[in-house]
C-alpha atoms as a PDB file:
ATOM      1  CA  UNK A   1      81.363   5.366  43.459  1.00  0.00           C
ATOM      2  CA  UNK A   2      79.221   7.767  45.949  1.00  0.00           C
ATOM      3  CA  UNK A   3      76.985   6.672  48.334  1.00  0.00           C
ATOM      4  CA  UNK A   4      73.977   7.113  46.550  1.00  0.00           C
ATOM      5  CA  UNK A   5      74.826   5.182  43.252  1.00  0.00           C
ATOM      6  CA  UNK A   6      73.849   1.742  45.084  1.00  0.00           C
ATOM      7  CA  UNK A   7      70.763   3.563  46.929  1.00  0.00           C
ATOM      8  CA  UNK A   8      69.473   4.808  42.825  1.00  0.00           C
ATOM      9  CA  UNK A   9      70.499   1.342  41.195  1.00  0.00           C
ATOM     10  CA  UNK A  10      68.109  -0.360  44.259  1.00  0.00           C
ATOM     11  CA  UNK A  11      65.656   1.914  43.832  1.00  0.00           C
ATOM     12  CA  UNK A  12      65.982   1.272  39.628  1.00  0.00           C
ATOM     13  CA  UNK A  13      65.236  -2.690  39.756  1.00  0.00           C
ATOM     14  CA  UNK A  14      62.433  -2.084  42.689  1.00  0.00           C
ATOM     15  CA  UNK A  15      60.756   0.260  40.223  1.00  0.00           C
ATOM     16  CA  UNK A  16      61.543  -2.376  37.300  1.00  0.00           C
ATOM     17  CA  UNK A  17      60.376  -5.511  39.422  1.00  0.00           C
ATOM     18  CA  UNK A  18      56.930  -3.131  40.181  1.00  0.00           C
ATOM     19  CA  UNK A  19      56.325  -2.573  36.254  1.00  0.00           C
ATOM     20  CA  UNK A  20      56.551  -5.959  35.626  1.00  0.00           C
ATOM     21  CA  UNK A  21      54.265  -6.774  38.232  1.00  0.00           C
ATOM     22  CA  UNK A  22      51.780  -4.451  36.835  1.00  0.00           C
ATOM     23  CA  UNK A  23      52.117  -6.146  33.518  1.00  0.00           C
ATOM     24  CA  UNK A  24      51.232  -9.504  34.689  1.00  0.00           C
ATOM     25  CA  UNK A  25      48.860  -8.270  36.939  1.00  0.00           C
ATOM     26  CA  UNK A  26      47.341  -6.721  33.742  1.00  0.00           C
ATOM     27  CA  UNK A  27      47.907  -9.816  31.682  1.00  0.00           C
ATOM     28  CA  UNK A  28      45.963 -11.940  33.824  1.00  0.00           C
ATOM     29  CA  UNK A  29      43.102  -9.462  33.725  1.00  0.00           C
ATOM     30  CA  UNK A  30      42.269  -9.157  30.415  1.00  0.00           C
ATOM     31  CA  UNK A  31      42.863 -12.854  29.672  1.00  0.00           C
ATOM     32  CA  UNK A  32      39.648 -13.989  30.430  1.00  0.00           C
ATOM     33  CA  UNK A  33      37.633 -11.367  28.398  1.00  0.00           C
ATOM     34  CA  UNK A  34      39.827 -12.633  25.396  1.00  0.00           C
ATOM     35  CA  UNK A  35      38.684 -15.844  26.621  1.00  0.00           C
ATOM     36  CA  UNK A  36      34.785 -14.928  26.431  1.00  0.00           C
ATOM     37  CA  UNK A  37      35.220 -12.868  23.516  1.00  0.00           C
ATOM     38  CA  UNK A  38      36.792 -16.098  21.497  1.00  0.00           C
ATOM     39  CA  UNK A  39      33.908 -18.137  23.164  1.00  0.00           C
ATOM     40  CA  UNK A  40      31.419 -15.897  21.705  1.00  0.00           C
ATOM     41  CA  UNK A  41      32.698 -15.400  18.438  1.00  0.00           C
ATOM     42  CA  UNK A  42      32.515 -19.320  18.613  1.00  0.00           C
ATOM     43  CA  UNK A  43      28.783 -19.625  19.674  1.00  0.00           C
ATOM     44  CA  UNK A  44      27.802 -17.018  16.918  1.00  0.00           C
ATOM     45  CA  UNK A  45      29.447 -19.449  14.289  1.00  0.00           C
ATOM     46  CA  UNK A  46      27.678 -22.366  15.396  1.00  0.00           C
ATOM     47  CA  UNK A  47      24.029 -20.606  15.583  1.00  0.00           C
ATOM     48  CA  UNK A  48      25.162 -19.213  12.247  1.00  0.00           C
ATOM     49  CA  UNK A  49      25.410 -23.014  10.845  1.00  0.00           C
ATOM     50  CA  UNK A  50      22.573 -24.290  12.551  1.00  0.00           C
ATOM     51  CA  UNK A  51      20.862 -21.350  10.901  1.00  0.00           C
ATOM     52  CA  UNK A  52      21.909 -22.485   7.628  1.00  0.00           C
ATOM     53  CA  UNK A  53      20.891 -25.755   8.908  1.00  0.00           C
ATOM     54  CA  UNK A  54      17.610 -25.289   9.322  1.00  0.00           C
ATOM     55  CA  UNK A  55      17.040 -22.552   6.173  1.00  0.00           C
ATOM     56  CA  UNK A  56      18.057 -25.746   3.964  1.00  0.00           C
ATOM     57  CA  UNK A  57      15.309 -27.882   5.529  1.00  0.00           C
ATOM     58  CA  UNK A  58      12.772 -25.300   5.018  1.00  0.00           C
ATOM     59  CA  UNK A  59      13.854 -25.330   1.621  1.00  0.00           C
ATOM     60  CA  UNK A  60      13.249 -29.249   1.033  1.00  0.00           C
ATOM     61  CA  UNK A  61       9.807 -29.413   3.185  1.00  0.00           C
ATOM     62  CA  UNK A  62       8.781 -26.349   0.902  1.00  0.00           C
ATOM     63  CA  UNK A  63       9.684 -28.251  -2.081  1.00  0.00           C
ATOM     64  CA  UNK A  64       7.832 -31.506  -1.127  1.00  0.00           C
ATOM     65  CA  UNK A  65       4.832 -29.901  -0.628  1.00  0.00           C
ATOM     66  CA  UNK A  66       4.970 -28.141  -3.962  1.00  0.00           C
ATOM     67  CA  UNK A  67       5.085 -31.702  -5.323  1.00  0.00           C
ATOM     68  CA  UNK A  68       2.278 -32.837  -3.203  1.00  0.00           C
ATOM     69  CA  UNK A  69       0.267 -30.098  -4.742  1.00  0.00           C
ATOM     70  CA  UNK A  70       1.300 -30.828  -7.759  1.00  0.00           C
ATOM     71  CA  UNK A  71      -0.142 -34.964  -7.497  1.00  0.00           C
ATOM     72  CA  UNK A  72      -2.811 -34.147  -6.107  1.00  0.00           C
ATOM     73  CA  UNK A  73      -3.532 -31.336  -9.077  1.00  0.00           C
ATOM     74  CA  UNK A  74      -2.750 -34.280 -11.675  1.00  0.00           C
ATOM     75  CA  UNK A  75      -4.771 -36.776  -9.371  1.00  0.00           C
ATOM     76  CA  UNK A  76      -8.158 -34.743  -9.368  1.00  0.00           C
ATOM     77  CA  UNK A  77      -8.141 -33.870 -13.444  1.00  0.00           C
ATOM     78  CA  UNK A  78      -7.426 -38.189 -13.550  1.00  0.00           C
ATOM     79  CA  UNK A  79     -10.645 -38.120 -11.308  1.00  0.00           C
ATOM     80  CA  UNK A  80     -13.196 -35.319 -12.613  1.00  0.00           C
ATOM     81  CA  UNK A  81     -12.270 -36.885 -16.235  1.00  0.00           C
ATOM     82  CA  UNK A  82     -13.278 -40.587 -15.480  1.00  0.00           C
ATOM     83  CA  UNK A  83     -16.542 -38.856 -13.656  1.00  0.00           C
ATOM     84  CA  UNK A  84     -17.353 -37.158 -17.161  1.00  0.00           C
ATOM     85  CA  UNK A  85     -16.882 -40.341 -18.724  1.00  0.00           C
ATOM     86  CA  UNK A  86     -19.357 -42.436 -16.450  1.00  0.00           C
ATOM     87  CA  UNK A  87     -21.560 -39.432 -16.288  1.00  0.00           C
ATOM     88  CA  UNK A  88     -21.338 -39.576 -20.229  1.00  0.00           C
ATOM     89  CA  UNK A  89     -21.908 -43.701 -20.383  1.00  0.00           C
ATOM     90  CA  UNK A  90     -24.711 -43.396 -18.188  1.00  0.00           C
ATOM     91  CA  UNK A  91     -26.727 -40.852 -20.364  1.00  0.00           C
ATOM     92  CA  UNK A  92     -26.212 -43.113 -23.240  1.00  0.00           C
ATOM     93  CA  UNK A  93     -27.713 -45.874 -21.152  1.00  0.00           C
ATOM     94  CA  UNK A  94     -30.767 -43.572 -19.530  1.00  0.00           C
ATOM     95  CA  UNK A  95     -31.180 -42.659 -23.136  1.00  0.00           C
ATOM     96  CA  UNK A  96     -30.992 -46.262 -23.951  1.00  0.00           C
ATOM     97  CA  UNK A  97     -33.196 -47.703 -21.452  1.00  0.00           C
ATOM     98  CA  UNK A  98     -35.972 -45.059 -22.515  1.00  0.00           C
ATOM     99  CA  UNK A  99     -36.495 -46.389 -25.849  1.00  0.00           C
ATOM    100  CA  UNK A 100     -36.639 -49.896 -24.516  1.00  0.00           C
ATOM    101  CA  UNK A 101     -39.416 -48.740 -22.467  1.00  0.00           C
ATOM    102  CA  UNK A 102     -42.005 -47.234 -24.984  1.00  0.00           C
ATOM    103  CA  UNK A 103     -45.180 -49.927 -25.145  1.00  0.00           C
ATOM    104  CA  UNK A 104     -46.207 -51.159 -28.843  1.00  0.00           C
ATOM    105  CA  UNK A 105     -48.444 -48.621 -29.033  1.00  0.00           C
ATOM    106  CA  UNK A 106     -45.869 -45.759 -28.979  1.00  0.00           C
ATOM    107  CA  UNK A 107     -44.034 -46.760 -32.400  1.00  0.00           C
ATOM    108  CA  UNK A 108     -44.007 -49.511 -34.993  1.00  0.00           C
ATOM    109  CA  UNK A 109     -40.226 -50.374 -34.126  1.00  0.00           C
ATOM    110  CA  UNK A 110     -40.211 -50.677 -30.453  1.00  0.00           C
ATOM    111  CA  UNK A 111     -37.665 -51.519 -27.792  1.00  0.00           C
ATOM    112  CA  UNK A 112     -33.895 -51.512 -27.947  1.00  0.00           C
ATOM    113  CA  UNK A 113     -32.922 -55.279 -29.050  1.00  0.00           C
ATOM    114  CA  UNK A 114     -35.860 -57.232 -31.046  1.00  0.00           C
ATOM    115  CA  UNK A 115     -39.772 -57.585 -31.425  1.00  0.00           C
ATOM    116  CA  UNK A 116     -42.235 -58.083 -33.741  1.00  0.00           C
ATOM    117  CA  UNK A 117     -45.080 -55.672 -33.879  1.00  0.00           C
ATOM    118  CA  UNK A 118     -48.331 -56.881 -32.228  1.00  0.00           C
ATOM    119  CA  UNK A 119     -49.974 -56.575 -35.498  1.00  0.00           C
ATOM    120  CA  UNK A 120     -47.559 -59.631 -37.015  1.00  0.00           C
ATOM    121  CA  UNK A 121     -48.547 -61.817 -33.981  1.00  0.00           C
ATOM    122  CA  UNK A 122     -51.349 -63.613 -34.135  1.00  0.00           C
ATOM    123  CA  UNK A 123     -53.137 -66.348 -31.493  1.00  0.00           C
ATOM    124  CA  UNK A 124     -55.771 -67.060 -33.841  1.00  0.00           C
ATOM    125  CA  UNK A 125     -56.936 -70.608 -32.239  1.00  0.00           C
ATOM    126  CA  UNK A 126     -59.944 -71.065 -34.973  1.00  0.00           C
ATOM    127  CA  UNK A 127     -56.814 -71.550 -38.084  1.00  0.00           C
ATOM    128  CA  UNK A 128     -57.828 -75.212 -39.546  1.00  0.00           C
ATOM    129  CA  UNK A 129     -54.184 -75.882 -39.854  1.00  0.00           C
ATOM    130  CA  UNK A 130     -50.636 -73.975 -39.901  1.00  0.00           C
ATOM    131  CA  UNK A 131     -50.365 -73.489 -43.061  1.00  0.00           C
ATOM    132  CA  UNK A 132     -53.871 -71.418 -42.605  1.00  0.00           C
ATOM    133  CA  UNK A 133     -52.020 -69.642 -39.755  1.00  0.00           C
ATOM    134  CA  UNK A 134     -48.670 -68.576 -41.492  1.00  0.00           C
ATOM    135  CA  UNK A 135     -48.211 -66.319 -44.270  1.00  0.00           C
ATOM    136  CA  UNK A 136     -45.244 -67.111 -46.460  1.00  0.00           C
ATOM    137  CA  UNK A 137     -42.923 -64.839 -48.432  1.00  0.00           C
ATOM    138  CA  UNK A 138     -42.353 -65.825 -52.213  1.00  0.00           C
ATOM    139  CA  UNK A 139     -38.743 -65.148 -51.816  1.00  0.00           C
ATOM    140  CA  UNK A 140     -38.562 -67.799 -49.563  1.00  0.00           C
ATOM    141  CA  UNK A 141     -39.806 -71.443 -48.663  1.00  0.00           C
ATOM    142  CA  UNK A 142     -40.647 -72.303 -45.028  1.00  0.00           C
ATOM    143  CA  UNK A 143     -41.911 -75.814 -44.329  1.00  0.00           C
ATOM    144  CA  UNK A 144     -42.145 -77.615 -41.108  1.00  0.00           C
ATOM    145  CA  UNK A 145     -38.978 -79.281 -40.323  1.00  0.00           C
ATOM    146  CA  UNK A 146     -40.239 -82.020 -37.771  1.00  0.00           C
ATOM    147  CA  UNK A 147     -36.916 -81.645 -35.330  1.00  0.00           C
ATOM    148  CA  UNK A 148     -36.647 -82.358 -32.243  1.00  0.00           C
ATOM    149  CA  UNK A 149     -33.833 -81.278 -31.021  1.00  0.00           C
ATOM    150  CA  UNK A 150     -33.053 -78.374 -28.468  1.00  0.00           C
ATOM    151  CA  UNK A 151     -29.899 -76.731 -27.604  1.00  0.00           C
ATOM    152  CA  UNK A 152     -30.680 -75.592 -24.352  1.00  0.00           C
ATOM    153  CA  UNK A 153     -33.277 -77.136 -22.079  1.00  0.00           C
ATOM    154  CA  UNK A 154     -35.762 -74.463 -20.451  1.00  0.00           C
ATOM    155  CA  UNK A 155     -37.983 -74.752 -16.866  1.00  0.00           C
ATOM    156  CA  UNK A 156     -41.486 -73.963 -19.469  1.00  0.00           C
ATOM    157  CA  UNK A 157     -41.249 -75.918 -22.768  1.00  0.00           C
ATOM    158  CA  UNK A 158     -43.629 -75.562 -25.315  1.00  0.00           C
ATOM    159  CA  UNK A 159     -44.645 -79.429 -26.475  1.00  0.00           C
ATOM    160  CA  UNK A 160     -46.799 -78.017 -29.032  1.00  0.00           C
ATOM    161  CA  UNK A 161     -43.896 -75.805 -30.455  1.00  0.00           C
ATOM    162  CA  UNK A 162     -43.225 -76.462 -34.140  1.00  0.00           C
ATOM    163  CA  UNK A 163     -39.859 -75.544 -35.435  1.00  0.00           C
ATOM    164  CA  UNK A 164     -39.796 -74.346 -39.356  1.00  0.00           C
ATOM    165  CA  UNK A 165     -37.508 -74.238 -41.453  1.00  0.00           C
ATOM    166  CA  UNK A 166     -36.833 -71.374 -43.712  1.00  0.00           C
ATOM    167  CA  UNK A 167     -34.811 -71.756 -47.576  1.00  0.00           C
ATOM    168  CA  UNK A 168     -33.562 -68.606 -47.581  1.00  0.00           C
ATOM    169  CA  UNK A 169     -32.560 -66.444 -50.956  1.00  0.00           C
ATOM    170  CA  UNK A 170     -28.600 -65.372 -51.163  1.00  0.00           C
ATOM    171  CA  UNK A 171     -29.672 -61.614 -49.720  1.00  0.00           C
ATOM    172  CA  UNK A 172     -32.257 -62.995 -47.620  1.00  0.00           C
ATOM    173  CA  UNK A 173     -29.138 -65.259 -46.323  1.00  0.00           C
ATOM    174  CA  UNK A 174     -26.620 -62.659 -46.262  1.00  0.00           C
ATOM    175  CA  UNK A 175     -28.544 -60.160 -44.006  1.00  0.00           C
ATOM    176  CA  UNK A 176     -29.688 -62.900 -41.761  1.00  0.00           C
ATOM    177  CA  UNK A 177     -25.883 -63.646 -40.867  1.00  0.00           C
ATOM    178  CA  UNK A 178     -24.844 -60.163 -40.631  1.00  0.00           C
ATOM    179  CA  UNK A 179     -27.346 -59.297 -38.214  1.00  0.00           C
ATOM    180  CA  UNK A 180     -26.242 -62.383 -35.806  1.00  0.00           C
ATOM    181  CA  UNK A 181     -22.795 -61.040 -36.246  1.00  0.00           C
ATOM    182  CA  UNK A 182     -24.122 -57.348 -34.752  1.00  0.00           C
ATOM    183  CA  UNK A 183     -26.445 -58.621 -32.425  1.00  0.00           C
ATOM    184  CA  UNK A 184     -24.762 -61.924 -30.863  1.00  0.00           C
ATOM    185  CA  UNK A 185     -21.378 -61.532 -32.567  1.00  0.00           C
ATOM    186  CA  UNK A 186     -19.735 -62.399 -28.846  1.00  0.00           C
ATOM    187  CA  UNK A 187     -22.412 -64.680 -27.951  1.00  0.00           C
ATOM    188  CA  UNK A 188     -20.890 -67.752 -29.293  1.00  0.00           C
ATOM    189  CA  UNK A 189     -22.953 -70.525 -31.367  1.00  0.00           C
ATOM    190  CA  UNK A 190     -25.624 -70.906 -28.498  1.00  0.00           C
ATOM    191  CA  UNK A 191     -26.594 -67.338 -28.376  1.00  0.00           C
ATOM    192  CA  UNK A 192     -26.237 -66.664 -31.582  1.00  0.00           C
ATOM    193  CA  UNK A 193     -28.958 -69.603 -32.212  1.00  0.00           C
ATOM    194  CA  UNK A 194     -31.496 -68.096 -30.037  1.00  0.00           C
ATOM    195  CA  UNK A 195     -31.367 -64.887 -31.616  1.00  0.00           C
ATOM    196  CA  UNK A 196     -31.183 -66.670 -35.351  1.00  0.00           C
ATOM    197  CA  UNK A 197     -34.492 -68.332 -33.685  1.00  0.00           C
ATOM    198  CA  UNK A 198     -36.245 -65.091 -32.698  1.00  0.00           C
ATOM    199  CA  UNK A 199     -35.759 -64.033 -36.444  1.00  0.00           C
ATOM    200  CA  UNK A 200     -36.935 -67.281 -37.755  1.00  0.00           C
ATOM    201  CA  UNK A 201     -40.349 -67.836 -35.748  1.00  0.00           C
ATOM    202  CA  UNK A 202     -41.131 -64.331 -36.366  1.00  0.00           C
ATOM    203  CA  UNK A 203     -40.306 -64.371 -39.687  1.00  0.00           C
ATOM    204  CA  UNK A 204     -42.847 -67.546 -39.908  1.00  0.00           C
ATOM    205  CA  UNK A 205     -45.562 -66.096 -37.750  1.00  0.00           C
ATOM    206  CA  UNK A 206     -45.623 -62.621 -40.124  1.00  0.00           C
ATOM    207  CA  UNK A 207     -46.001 -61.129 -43.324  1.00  0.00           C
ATOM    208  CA  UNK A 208     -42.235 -59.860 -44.117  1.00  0.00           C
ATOM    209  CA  UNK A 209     -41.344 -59.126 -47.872  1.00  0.00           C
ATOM    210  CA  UNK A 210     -37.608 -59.604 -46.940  1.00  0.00           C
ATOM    211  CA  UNK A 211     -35.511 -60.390 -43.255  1.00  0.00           C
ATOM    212  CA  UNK A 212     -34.383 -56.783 -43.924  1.00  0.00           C
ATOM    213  CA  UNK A 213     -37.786 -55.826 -43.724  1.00  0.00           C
ATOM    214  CA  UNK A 214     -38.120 -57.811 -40.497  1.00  0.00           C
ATOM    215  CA  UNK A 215     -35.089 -56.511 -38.663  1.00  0.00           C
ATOM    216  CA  UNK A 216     -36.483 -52.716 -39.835  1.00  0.00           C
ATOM    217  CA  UNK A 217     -40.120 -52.993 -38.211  1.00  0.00           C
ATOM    218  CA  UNK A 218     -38.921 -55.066 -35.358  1.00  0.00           C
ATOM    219  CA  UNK A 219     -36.244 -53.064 -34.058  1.00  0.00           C
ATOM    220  CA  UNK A 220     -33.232 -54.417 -34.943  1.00  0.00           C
ATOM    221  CA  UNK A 221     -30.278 -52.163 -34.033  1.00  0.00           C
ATOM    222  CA  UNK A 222     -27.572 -54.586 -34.574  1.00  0.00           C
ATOM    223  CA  UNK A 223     -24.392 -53.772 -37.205  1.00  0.00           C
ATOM    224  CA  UNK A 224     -24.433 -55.407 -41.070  1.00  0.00           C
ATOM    225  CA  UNK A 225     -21.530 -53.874 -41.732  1.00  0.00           C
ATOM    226  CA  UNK A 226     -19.445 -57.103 -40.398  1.00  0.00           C
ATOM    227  CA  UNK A 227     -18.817 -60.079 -42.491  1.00  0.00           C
ATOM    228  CA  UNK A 228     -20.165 -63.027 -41.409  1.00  0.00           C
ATOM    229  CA  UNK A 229     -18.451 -65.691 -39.116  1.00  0.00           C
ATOM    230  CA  UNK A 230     -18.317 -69.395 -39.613  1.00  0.00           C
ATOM    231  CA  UNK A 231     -20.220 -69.776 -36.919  1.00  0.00           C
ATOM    232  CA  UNK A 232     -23.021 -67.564 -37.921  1.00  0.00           C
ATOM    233  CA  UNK A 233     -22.691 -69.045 -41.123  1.00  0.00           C
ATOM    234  CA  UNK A 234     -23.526 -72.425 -39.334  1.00  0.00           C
ATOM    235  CA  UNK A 235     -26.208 -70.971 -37.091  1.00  0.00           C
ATOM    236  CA  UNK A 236     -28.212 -70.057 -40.214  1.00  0.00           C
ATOM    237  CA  UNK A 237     -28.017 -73.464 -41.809  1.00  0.00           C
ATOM    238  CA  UNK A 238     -29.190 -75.135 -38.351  1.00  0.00           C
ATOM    239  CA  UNK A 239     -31.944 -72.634 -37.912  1.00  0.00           C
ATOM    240  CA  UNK A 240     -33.584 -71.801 -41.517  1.00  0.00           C
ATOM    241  CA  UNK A 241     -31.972 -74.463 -43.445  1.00  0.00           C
ATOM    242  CA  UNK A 242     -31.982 -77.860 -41.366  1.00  0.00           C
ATOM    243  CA  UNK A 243     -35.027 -76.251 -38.993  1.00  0.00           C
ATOM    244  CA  UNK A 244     -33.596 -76.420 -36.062  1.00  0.00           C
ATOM    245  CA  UNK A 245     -33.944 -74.446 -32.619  1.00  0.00           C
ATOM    246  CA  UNK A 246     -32.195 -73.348 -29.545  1.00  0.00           C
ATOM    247  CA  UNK A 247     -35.181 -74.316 -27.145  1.00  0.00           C
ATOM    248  CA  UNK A 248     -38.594 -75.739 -27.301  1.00  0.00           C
ATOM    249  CA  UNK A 249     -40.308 -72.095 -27.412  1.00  0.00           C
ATOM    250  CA  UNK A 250     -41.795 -70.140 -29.320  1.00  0.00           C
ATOM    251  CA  UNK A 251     -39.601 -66.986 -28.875  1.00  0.00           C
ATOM    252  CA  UNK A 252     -39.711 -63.054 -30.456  1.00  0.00           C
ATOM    253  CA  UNK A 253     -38.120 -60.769 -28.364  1.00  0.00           C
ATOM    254  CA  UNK A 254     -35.157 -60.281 -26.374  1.00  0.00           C
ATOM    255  CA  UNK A 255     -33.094 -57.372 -24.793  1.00  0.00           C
ATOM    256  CA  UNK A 256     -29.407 -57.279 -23.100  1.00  0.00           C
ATOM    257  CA  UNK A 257     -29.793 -56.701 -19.317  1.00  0.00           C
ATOM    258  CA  UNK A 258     -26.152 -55.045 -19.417  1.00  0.00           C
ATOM    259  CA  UNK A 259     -27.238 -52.904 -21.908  1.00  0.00           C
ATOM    260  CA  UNK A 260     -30.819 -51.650 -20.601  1.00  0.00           C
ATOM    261  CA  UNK A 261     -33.849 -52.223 -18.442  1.00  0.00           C
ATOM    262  CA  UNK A 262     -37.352 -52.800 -19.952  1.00  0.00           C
ATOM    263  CA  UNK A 263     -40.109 -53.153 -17.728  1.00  0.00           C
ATOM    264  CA  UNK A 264     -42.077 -53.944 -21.103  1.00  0.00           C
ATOM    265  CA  UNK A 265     -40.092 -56.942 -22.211  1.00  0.00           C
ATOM    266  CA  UNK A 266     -40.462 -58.279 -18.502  1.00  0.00           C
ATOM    267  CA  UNK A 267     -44.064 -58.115 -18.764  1.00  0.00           C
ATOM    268  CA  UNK A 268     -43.966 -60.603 -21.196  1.00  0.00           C
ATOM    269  CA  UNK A 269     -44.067 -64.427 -21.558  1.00  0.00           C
ATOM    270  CA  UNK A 270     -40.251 -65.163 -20.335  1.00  0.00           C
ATOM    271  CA  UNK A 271     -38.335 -68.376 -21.965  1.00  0.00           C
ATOM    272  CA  UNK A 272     -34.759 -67.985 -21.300  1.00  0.00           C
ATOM    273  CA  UNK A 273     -32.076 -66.359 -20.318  1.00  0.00           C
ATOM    274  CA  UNK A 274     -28.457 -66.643 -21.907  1.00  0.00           C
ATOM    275  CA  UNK A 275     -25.773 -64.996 -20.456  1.00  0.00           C
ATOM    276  CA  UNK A 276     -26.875 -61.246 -20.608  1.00  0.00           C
ATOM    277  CA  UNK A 277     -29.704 -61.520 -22.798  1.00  0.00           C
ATOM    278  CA  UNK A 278     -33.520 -62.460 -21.807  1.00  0.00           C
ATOM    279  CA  UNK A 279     -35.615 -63.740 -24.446  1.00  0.00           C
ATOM    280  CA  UNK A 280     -39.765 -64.080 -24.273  1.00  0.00           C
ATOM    281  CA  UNK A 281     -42.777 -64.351 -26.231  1.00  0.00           C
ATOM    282  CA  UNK A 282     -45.679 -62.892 -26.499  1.00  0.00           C
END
C-alpha cells in the first residue's frame, strides 16, 4: 500500500461524515415547515366543519321561520273569518233593532217580538161593564175566570186586573201552542206563561177573527213550524182554559233584550222582566 492510500481513504469518510451532516442539517430544516404545513391543512379542516356547522343551522332557523309564517298565515284567515262573522251577526241585529224601533204609526205590525195595534187597545173608562168593554170572537168563549193566582210577583200590581179565560177552538188551540214553542220555546213554563198571557189579554181586549190573526197584526215573528211541547201544551190550559196568569198585569208587549233594543217598547208601561225578555203595557 502507498503512502497516499490512507491519506484518500481519510479524506473519503471526512467527505462522507460532511454529507451526512448536510443531510441532517437539511432534515432538521425542513421539519418544521412540514410541521406548519400539517398544522394548516388541520385548521382548514376544522373551519371547513364548523362551516358545515353553521350552514346546517342556517338551514333549521330558515325552516322555523317558514313555519312561523306559515301559523301566522293560518292564524289571520282564523281571525279575518270570525270578524266577517260578527260583522255579519251584527247587521242582522242593526237590521233587527231597526224594525223594533218604528212607532205604531209607521206600520200595522210593529216591533220585533209582540204588540197589539193601538187601534185594538182601548181605555175607554165610560164602558158600563166588561162585557161592554170586550169584543168577543164567535170561534171562541172568553169569560172571566175569577183567579187569583200569580206566578211571579211584580214591584206594580194591578188589583183591578181581571184575568179571562179563553175556550179555545182545536186551530185556535193549535196555533196558540206553536207560537209559545217559537217565541218562548227555551223559556221554560214561566216564560212561556207570560207570553201565553200577552196573547190572551190582547186577544180579550181586541177584535181578532182567529189567534192567527192576532199573531199577524201584532207582530209575531215566532216559528209554527214546531210541534208543541207538554209544557206549552200545559201553559195553554192554565192561561185560556183554567184563566190563569203569570202576574197581576195587564200585559201586551214584550221584546228580547239579547235580541234587540227598542226605545219604543221602553217608553211604555213596564211590568216585568224574565230572564231576557221585558214585557209592558200600554
Amino acid at each position: 500500500m502507498s503512502t497516499t492510500t490512507p491519506h484518500l481513504f481519510r479524506r473519503t469518510v471526512s467527505i462522507g461524515l460532511c454529507f451526512a451532516l448536510l443531510l441532517t442539517a437539511f432534515a432538521l430544516v425542513l421539519a418544521p415547515g412540514v410541521g406548519a404545513a400539517s398544522d394548516t391543512s388541520k385548521t382548514e379542516t376544522k373551519i371547513e366543519t364548523n362551516d358545515n356547522i353553521v350552514s346546517a343551522e342556517d338551514d333549521l332557523l330558515t325552516q322555523r321561520a317558514i313555519t312561523i309564517d306559515e301559523a301566522k298565515k293560518e292564524a289571520q284567515e282564523v281571525v279575518s273569518e270570525q270578524l266577517a262573522i260578527q260583522e255579519a251577526k251584527a247587521a242582522t241585529e242593526a237590521a233587527t233593532e231597526a224594525v223594533s224601533t218604528q212607532t205604531p204609526a209607521a206600520t200595522s205590525e210593529n216591533t220585533a217580538e209582540s204588540y197589539s195595534d193601538s187601534s185594538d187597545y182601548s181605555d175607554d173608562s165610560s164602558s158600563s161593564s166588561d162585557d161592554e168593554y170586550y169584543d168577543y170572537s164567535d170561534s171562541n168563549t172568553v169569560s172571566a175566570s175569577g183567579s187569583g193566582d200569580y206566578l211571579l210577583d211584580i214591584d206594580n200590581p194591578d188589583y183591578s186586573y181581571t184575568a179571562y179565560s179563553v175556550s179555545l177552538n182545536d186551530e185556535d188551540r193549535d196555533m196558540t201552542e206553536r207560537i209559545l214553542m217559537g217565541e218562548a220555546g227555551g223559556e221554560g213554563y214561566i216564560g212561556m206563561a207570560l207570553v201565553a198571557q200577552c196573547i190572551r189579554d190582547t186577544y180579550v181586549n181586541g177584535s181578532y177573527s182567529s189567534i192567527a190573526e192576532l199573531l199577524q197584526r201584532n207582530g209575531y215573528y215566532g216559528s209554527t213550524s214546531i210541534a208543541p211541547s207538554e209544557t206549552a201544551k200545559e201553559v195553554v190550559n192554565y192561561i185560556f182554559d183554567q184563566g190563569g196568569s203569570a202576574v197581576q198585569h195587564n200585559i201586551r208587549i214584550f221584546y228580547a233584550t239579547n235580541m234587540c233594543s227598542s226605545a219604543w217598547h221602553e217608553s211604555q208601561d213596564f211590568v216585568v222582566q224574565y230572564n231576557y225578555v221585558r214585557f209592558f203595557n200600554y
